[in-house]
C-alpha atoms as a PDB file:
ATOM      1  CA  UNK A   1       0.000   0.000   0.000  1.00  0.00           C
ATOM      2  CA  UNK A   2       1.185   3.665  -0.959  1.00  0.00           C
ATOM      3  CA  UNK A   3       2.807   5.145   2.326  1.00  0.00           C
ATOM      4  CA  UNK A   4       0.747   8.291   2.895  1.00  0.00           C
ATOM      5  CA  UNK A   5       2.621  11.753   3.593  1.00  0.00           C
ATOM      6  CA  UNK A   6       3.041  13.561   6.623  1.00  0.00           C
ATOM      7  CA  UNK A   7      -0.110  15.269   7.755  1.00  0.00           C
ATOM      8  CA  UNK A   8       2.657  18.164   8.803  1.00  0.00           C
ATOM      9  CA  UNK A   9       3.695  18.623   5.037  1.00  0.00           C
ATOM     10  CA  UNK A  10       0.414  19.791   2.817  1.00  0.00           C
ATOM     11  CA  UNK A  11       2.860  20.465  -0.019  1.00  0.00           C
ATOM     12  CA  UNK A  12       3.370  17.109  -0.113  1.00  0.00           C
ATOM     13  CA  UNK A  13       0.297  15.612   0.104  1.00  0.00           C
ATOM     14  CA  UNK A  14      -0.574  17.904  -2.676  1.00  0.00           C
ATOM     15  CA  UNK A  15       1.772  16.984  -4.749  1.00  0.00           C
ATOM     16  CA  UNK A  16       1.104  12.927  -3.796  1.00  0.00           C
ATOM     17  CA  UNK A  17      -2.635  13.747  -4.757  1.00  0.00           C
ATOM     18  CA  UNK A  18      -1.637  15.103  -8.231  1.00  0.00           C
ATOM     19  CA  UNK A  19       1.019  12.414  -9.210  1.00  0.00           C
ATOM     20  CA  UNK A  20      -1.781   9.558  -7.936  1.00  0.00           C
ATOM     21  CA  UNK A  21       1.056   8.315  -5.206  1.00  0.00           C
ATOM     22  CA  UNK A  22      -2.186   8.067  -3.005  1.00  0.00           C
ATOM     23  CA  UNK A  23      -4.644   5.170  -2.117  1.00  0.00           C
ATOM     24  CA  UNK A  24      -8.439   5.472  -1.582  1.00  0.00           C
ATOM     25  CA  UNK A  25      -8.705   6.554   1.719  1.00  0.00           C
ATOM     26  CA  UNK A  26      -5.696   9.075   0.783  1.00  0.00           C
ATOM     27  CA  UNK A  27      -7.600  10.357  -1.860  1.00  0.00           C
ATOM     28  CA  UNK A  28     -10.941  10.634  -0.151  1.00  0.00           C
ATOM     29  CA  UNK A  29      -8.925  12.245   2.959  1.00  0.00           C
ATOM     30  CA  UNK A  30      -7.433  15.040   0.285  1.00  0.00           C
ATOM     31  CA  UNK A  31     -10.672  15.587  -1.087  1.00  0.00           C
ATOM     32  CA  UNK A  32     -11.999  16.703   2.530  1.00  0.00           C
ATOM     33  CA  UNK A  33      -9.595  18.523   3.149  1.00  0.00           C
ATOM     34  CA  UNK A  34     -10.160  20.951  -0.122  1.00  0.00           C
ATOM     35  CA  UNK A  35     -13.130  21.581   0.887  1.00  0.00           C
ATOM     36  CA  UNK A  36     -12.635  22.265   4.218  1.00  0.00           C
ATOM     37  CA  UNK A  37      -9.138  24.446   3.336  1.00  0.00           C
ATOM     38  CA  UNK A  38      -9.839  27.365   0.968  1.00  0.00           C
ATOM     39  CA  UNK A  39      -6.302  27.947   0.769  1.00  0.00           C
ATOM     40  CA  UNK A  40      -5.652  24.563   0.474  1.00  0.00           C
ATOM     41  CA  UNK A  41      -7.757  24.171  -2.260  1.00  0.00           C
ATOM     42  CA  UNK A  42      -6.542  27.111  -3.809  1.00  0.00           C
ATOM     43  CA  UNK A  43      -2.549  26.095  -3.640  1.00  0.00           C
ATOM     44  CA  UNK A  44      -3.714  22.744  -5.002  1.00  0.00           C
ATOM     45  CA  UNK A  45      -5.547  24.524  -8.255  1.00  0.00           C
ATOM     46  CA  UNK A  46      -2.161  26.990  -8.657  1.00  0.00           C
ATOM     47  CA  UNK A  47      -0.226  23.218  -8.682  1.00  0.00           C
ATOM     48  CA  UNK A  48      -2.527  21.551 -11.077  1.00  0.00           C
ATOM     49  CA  UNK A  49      -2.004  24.524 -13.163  1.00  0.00           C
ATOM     50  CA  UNK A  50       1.715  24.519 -13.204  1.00  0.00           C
ATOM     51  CA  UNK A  51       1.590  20.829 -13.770  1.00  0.00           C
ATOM     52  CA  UNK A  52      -0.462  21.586 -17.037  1.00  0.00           C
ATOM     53  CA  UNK A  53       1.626  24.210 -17.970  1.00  0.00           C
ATOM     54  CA  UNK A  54       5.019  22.571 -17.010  1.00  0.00           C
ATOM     55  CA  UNK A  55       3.321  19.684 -20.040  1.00  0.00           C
ATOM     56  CA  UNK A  56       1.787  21.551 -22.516  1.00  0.00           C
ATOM     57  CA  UNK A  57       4.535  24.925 -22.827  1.00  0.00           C
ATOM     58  CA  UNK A  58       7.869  23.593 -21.017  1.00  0.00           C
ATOM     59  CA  UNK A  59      10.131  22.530 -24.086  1.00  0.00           C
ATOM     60  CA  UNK A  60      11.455  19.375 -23.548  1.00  0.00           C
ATOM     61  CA  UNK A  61      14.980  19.652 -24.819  1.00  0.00           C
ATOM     62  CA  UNK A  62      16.900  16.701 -26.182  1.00  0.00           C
ATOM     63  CA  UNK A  63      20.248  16.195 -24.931  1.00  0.00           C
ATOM     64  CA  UNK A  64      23.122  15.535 -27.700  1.00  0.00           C
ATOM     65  CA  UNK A  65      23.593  11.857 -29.431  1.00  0.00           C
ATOM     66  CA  UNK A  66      26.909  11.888 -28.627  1.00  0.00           C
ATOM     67  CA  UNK A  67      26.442  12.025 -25.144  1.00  0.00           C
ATOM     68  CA  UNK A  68      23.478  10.203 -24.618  1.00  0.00           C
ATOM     69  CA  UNK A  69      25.613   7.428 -26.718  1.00  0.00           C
ATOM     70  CA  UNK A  70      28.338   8.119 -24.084  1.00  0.00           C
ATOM     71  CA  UNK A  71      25.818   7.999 -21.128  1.00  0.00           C
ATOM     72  CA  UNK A  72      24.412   4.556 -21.901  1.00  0.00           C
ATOM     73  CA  UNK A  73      27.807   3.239 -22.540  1.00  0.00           C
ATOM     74  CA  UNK A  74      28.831   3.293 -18.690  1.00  0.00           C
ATOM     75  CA  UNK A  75      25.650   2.231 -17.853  1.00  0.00           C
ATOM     76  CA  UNK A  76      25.404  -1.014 -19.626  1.00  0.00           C
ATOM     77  CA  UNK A  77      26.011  -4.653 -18.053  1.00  0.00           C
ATOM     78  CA  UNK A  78      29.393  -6.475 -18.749  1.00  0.00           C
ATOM     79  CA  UNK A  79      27.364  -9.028 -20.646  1.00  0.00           C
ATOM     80  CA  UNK A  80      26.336  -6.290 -23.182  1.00  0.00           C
ATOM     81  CA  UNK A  81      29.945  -5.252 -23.638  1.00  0.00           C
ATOM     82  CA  UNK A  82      30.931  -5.906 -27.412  1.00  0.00           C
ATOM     83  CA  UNK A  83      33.213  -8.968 -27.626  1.00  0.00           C
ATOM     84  CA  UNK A  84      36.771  -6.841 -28.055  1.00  0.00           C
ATOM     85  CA  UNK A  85      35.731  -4.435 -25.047  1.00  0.00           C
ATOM     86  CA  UNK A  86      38.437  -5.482 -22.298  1.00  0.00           C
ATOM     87  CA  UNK A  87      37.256  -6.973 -19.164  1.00  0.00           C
ATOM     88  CA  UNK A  88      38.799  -3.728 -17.186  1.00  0.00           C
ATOM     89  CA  UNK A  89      36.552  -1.189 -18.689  1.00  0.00           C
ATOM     90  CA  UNK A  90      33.454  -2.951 -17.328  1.00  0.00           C
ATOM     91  CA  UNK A  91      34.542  -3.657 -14.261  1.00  0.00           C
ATOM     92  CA  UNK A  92      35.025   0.595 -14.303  1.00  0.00           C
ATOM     93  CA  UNK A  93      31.537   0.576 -15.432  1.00  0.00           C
ATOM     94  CA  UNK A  94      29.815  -1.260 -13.168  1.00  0.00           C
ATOM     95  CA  UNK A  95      31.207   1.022 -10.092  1.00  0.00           C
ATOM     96  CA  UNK A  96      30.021   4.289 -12.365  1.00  0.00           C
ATOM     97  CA  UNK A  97      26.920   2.663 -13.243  1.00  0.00           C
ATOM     98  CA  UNK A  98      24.735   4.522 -10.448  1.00  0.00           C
ATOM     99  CA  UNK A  99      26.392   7.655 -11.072  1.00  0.00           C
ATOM    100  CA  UNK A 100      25.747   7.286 -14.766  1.00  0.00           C
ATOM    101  CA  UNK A 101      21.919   6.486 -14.324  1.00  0.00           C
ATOM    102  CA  UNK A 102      22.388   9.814 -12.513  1.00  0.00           C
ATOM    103  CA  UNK A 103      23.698  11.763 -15.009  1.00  0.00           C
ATOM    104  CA  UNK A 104      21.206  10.751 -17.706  1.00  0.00           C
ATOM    105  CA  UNK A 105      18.433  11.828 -15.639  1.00  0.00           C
ATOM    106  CA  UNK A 106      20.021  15.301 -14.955  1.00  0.00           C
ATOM    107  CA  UNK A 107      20.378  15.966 -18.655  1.00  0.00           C
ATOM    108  CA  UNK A 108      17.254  14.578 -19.889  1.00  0.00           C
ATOM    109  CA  UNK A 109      15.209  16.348 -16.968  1.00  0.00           C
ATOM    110  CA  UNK A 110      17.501  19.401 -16.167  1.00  0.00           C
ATOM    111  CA  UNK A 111      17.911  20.740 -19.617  1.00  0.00           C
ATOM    112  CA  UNK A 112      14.293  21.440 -19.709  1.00  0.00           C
ATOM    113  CA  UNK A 113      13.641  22.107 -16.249  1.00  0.00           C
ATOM    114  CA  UNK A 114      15.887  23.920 -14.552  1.00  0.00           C
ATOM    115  CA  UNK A 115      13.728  27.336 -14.530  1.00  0.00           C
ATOM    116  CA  UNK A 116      11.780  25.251 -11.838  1.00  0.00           C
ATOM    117  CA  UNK A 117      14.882  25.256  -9.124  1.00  0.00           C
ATOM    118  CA  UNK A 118      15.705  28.594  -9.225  1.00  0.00           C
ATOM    119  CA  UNK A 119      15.426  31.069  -6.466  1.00  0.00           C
ATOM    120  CA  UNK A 120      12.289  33.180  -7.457  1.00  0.00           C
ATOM    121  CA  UNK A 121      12.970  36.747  -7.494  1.00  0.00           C
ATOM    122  CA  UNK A 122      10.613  39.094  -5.755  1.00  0.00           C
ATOM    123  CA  UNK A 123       9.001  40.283  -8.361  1.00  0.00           C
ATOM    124  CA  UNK A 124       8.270  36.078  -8.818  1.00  0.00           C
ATOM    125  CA  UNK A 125       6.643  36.284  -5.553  1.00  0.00           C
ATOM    126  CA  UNK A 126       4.164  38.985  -6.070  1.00  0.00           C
ATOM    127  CA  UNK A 127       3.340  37.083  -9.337  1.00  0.00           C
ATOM    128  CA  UNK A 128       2.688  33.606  -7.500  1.00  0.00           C
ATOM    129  CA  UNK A 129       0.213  35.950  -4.676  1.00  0.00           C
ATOM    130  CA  UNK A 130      -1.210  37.439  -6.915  1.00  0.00           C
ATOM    131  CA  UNK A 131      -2.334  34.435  -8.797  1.00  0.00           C
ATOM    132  CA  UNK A 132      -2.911  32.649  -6.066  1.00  0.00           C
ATOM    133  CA  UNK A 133      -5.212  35.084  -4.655  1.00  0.00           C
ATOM    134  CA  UNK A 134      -7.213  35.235  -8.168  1.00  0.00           C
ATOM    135  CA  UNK A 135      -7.815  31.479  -7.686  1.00  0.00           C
ATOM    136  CA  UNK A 136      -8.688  31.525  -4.002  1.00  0.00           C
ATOM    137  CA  UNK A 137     -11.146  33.995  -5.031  1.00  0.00           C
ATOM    138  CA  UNK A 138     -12.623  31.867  -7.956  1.00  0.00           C
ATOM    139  CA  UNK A 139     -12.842  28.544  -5.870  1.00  0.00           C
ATOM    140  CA  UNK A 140     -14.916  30.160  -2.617  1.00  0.00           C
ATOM    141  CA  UNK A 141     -17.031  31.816  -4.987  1.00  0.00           C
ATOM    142  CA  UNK A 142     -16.378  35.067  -2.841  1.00  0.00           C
ATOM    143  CA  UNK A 143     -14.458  37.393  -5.605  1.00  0.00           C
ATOM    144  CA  UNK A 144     -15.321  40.454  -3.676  1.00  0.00           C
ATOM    145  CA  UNK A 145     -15.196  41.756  -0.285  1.00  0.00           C
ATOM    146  CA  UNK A 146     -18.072  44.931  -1.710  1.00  0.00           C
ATOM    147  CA  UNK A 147     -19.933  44.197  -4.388  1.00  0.00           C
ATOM    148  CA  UNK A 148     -20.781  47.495  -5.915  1.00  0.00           C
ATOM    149  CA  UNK A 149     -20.320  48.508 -10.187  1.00  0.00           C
ATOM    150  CA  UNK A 150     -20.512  52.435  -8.451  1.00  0.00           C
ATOM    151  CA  UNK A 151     -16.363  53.051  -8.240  1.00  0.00           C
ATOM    152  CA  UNK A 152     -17.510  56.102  -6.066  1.00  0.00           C
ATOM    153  CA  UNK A 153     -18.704  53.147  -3.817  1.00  0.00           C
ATOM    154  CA  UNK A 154     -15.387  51.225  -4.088  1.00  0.00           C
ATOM    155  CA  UNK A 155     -13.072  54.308  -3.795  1.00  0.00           C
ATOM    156  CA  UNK A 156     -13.727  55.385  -0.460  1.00  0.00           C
ATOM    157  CA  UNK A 157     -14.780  51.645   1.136  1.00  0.00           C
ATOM    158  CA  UNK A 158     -10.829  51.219   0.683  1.00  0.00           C
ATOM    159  CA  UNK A 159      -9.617  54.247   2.820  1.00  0.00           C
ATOM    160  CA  UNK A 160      -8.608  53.345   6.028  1.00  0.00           C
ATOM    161  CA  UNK A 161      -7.879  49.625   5.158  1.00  0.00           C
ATOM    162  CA  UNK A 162      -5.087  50.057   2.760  1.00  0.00           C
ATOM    163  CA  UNK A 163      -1.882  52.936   2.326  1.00  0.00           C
ATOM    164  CA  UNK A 164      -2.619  55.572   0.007  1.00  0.00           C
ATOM    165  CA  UNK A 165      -5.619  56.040  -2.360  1.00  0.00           C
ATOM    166  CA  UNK A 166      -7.117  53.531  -5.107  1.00  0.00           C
ATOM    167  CA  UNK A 167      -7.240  53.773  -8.841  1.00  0.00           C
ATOM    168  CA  UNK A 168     -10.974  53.421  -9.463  1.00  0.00           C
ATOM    169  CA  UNK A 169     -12.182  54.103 -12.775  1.00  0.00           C
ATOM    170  CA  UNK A 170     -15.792  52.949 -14.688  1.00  0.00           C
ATOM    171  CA  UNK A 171     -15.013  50.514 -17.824  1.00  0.00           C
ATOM    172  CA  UNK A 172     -18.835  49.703 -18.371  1.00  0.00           C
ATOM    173  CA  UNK A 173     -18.219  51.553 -22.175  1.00  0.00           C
ATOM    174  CA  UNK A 174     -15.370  49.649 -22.722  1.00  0.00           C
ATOM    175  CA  UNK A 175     -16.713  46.517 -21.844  1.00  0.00           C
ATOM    176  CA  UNK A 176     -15.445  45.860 -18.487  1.00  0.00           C
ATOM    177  CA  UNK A 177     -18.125  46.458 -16.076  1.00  0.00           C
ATOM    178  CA  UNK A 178     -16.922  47.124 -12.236  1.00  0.00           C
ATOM    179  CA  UNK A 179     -18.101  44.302 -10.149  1.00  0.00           C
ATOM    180  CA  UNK A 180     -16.546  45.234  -6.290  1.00  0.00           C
ATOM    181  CA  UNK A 181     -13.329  45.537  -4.887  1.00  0.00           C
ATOM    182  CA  UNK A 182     -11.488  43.242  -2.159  1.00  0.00           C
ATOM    183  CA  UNK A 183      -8.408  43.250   0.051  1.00  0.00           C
ATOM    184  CA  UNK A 184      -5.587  40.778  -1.119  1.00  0.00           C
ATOM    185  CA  UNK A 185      -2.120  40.388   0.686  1.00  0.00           C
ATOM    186  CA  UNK A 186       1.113  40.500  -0.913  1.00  0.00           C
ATOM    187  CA  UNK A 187       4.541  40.069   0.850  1.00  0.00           C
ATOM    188  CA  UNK A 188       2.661  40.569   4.550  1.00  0.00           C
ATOM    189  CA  UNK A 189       1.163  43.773   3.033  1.00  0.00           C
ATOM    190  CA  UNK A 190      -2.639  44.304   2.419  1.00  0.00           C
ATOM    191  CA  UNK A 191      -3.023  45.534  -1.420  1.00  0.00           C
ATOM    192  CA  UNK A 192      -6.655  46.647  -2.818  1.00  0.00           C
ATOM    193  CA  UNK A 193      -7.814  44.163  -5.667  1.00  0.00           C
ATOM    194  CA  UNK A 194     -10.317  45.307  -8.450  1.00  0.00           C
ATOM    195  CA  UNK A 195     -12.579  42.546  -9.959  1.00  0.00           C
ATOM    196  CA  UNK A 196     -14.131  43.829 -13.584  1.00  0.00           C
ATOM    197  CA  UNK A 197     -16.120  41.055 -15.472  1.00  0.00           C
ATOM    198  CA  UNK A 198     -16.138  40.498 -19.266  1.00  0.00           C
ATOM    199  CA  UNK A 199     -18.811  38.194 -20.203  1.00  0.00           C
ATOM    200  CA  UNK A 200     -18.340  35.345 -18.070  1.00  0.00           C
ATOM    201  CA  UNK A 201     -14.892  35.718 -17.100  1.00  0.00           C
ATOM    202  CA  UNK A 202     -13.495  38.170 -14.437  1.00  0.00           C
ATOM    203  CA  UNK A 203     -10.108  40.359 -14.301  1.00  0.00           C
ATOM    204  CA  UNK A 204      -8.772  41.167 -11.499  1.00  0.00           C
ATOM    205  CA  UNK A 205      -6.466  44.506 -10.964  1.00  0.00           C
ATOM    206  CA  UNK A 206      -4.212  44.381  -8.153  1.00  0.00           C
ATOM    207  CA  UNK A 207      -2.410  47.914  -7.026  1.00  0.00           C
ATOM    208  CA  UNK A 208       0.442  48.386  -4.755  1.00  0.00           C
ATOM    209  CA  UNK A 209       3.596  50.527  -4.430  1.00  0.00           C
ATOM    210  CA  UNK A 210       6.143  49.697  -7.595  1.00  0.00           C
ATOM    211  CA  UNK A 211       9.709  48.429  -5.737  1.00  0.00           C
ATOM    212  CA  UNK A 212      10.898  50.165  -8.812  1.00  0.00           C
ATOM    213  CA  UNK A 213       9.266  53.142  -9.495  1.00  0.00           C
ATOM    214  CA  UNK A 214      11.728  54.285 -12.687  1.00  0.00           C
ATOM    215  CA  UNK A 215      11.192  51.092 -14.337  1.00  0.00           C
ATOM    216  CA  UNK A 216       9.525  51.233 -17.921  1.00  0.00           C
ATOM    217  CA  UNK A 217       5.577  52.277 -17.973  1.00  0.00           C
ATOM    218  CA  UNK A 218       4.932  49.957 -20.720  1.00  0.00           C
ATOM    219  CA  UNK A 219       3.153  46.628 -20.163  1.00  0.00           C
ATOM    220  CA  UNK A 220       4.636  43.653 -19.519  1.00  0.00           C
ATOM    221  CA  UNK A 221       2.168  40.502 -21.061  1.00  0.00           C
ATOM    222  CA  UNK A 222       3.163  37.122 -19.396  1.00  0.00           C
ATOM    223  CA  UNK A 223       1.667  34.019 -18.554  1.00  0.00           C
ATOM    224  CA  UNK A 224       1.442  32.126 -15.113  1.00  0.00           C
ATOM    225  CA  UNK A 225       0.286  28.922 -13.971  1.00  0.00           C
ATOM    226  CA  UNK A 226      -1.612  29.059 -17.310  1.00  0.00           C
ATOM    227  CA  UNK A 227      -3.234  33.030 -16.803  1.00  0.00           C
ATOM    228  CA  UNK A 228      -2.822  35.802 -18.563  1.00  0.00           C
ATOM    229  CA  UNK A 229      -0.887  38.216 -16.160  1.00  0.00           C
ATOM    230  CA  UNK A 230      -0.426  41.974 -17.556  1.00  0.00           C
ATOM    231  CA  UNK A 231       1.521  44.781 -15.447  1.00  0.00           C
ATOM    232  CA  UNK A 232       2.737  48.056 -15.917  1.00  0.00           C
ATOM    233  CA  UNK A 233       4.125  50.724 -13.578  1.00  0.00           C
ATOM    234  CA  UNK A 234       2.554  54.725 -13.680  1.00  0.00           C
ATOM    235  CA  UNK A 235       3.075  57.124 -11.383  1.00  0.00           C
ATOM    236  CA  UNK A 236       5.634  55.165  -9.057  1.00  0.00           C
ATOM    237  CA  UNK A 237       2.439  52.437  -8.687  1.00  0.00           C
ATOM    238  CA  UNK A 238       2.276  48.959  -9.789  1.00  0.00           C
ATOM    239  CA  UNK A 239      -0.824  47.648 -11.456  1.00  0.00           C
ATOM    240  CA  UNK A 240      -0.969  43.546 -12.062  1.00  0.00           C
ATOM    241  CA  UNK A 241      -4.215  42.415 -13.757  1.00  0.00           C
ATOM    242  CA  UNK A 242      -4.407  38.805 -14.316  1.00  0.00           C
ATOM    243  CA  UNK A 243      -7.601  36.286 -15.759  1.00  0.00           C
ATOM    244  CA  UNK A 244      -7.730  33.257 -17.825  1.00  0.00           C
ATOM    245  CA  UNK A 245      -8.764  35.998 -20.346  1.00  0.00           C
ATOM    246  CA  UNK A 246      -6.934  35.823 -23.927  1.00  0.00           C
ATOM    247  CA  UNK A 247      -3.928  37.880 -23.840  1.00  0.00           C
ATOM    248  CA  UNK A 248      -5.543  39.941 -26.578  1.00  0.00           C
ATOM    249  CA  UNK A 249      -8.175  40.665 -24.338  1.00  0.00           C
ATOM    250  CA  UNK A 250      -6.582  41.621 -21.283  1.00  0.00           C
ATOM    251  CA  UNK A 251      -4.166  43.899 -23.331  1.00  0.00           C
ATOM    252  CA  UNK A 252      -7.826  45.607 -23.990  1.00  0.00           C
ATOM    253  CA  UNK A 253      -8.347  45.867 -20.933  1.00  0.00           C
ATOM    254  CA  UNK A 254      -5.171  47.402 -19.523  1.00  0.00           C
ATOM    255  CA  UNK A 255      -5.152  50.105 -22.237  1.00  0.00           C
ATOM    256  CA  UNK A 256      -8.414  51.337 -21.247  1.00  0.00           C
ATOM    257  CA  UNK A 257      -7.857  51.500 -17.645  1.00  0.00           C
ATOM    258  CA  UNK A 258      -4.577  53.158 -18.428  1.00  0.00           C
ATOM    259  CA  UNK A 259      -6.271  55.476 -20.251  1.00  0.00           C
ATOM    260  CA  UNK A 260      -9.381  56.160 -18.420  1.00  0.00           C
ATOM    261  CA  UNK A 261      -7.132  56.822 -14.781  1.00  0.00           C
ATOM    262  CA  UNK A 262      -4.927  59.072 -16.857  1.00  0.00           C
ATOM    263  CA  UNK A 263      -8.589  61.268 -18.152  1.00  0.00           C
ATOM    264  CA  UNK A 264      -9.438  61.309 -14.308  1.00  0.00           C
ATOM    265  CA  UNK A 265      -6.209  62.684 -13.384  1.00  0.00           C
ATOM    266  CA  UNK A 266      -6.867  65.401 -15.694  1.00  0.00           C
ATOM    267  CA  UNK A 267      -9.903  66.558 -14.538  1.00  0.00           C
ATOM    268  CA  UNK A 268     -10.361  69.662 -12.396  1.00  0.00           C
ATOM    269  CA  UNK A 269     -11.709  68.427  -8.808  1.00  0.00           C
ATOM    270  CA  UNK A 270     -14.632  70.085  -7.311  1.00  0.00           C
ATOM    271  CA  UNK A 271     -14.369  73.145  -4.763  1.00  0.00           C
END
């Protein structure tokens, strides 16, 4: 029977659940604990979605013939050896023959995914949260903390809970009608989260300080754990809008909010 994983280690029952390490009960034991676990369940929908990701975009890179050649050659048996091979070499080979086996997985595997082992930087980070938190919202069903399409609504329900004012601007007339606002946390530090809908789908605009405020204003299109994730920096802020939107469509989206805050900057504000 499949040894089950530390109750102490979620990650890794996760990540038994999605490789189908586990048994019945195992299974049936995850499954009530997704429901029970928002977070849980959300983290477990952010690794199904890298796994699907990691299978349909990640190229898988062939390593060279001549070293794959080489590779298998310390790895075979003595009785494989051709007939001139001297006895020596094998007896080499069979004390190399674990290391080899080794090797060949490194190059097969680590060619194409190394960019899964390294360090994330911080601007990873906020990514992954902010992803994460457009999940969690999806799987409670609770996208929104106020549930208002009156930005004069949102705008002000934010003061007090977060540092510094809110972007809020109406997209109804481009097609991106305000559906509420909510609080999201990014490194320890509560950021307010727009949610616009476009048909059935939902975008949600995250806004925070920029850690560099002189980097370039112009978007940056990316995708992560299989969503469409769009940022760009104005006025020393940092907006991040991600969906599972087509790119096309949340490059839409980001122009007219980019333009629409910039028209409310310019208007005169009354006495």
């Amino acid at each position: 029977m499949t040894e089950r994983p530390s109750e102490d280690d979620p990650t890794l029952l996760l990540n038994a659940a999605l490789d189908g390490e586990l048994d019945a009960a195992g299974a049936l034991d995850v499954e009530r604990r997704l429901a029970a676990d928002p977070a849980l369940a959300a983290e477990y929908a952010r690794l199904a979605a890298l796994r699907d990701a990691i299978r349909t975009r990640l190229p898988r890179e062939r390593a060279p013939d001549a070293l794959r050649a080489r590779v298998i050659a310390m790895a075979q048996t003595p009785d494989q050896a051709a007939p001139t091979a001297p006895r020596r070499s094998w007896r080499l080979a069979e004390r190399y023959r674990p290391l080899a086996a080794s090797l060949m997985l490194g190059v097969l595997f680590g060619a194409g995914g190394y960019r899964l082992f390294v360090r994330p930087s911080g601007d990873d980070e906020v990514q992954r949260a902010i992803v994460a938190g457009f999940i969690r919202g999806r799987l409670s069903g609770q996208t929104v903390d106020i549930a208002t399409s009156d930005r004069h609504t949102v705008k002000p329900w934010f003061a007090g809970k977060i540092a510094g004012a809110t972007t809020v601007v109406d997209l109804k007339g481009d097609g991106f009608p305000l559906v509420g606002g909510r609080i999201d946390v990014v490194g320890r530090m509560p950021v307010p989260t727009l949610i616009y809908q476009r048909r059935e789908h939902q975008i949600a605009l995250t806004e925070m300080p920029a850690t560099n405020p002189d980097a370039s204003t112009e978007p940056r299109h990316e995708t992560r754990d299989g969503y469409s994730l769009l940022e760009w920096t104005d006025g020393g802020r940092l907006y991040a809008a991600v969906s599972d939107l087509p790119p096309a469509e949340i490059d839409a989206f980001g122009a007219a909010f980019r333009h629409a805050a910039a028209v409310e900057r310019e208007e005169p504000r009354k006495p």
